[in-house]
C-alpha atoms as a PDB file:
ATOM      1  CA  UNK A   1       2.449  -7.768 -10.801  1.00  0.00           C
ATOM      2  CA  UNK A   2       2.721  -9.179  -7.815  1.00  0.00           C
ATOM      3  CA  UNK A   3       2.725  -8.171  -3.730  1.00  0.00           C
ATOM      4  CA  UNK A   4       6.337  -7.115  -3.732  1.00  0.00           C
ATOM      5  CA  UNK A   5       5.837  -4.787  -6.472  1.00  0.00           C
ATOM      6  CA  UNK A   6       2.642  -3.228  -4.917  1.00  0.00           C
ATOM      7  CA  UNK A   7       3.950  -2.600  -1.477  1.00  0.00           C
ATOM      8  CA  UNK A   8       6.874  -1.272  -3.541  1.00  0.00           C
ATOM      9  CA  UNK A   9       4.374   1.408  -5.095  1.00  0.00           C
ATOM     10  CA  UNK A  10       2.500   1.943  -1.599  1.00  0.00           C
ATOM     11  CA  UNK A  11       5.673   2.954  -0.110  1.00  0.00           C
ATOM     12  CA  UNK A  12       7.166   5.312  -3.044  1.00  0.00           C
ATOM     13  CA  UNK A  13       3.701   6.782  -2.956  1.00  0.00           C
ATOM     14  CA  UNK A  14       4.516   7.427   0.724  1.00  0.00           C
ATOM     15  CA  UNK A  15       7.558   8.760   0.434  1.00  0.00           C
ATOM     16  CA  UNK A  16       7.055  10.901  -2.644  1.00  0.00           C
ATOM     17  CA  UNK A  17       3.450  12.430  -1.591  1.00  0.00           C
ATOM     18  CA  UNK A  18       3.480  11.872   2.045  1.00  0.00           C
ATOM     19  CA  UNK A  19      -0.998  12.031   1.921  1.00  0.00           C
ATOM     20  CA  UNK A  20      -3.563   9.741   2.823  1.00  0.00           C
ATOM     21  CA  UNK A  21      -4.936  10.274   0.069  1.00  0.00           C
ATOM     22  CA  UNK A  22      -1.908   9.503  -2.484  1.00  0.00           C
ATOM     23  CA  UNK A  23      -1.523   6.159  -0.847  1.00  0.00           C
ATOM     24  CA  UNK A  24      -5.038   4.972  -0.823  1.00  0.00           C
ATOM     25  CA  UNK A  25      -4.780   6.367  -4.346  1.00  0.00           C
ATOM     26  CA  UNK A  26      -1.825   4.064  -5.581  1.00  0.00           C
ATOM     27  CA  UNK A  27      -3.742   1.503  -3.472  1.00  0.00           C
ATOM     28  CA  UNK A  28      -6.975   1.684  -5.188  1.00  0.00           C
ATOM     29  CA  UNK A  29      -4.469   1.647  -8.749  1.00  0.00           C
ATOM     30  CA  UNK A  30      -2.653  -0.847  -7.707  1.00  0.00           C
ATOM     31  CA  UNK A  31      -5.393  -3.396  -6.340  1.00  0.00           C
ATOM     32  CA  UNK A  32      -6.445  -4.662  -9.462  1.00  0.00           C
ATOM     33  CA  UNK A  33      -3.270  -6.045 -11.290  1.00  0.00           C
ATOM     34  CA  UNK A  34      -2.420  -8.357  -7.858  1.00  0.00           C
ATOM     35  CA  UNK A  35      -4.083 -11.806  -7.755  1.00  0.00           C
ATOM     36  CA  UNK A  36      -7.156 -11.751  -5.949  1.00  0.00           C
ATOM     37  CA  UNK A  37      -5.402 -14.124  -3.186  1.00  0.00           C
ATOM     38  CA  UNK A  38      -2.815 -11.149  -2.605  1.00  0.00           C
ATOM     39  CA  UNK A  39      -5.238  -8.628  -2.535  1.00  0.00           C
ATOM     40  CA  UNK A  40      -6.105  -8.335   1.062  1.00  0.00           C
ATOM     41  CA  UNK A  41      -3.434  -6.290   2.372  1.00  0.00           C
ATOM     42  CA  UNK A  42      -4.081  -4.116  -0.614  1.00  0.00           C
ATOM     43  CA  UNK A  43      -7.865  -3.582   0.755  1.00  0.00           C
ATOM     44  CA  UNK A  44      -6.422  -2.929   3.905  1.00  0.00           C
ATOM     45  CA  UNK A  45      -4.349   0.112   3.530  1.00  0.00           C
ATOM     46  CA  UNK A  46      -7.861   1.415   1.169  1.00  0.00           C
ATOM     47  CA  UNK A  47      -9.699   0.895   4.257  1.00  0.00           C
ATOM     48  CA  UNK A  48      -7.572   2.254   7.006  1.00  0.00           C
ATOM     49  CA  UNK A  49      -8.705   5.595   8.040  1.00  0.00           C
ATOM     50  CA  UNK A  50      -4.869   6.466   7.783  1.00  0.00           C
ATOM     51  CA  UNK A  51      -3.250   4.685   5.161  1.00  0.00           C
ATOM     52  CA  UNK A  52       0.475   6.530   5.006  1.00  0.00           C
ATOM     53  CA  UNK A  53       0.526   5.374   8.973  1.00  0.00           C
ATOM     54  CA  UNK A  54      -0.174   1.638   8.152  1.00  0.00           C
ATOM     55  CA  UNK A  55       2.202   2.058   5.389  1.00  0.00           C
ATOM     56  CA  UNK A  56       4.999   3.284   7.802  1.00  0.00           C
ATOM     57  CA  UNK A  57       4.523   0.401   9.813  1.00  0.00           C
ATOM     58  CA  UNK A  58       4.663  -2.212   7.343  1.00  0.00           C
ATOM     59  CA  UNK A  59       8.134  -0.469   6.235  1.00  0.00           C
ATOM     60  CA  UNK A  60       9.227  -0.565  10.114  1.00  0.00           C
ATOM     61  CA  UNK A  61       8.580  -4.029  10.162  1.00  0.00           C
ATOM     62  CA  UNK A  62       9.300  -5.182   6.444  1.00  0.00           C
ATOM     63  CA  UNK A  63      12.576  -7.104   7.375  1.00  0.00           C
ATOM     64  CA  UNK A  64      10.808  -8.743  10.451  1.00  0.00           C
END
């Protein structure tokens, strides 16, 4: 697995869902299976005190 494929997850687990709690969830699932040199923006979004928001902004700004 690899960042792509988790921010892939982070974001279907947004849309789907649409908690907090679904996203740090898939977060917490997903953190694992990465590399532990990709793993920080994973621990990030497990952190945040509202992960769906940080995970709408990364999708605002995926392209940038």
């Amino acid at each position: 697995m690899n960042l792509t494929d988790a921010t892939l997850i982070l974001l279907l687990a947004a849309r789907i869902h649409g908690t907090h709690e679904a996203v740090r969830a898939s977060a917490k699932s997903v953190v694992k299976k990465l590399p532990r040199s990709k793993r920080d923006l994973i621990y990030k979004v497990i952190d945040s005190r509202s992960p769906l928001d940080l995970v709408d902004y990364l999708a605002e700004n995926l392209d940038t």
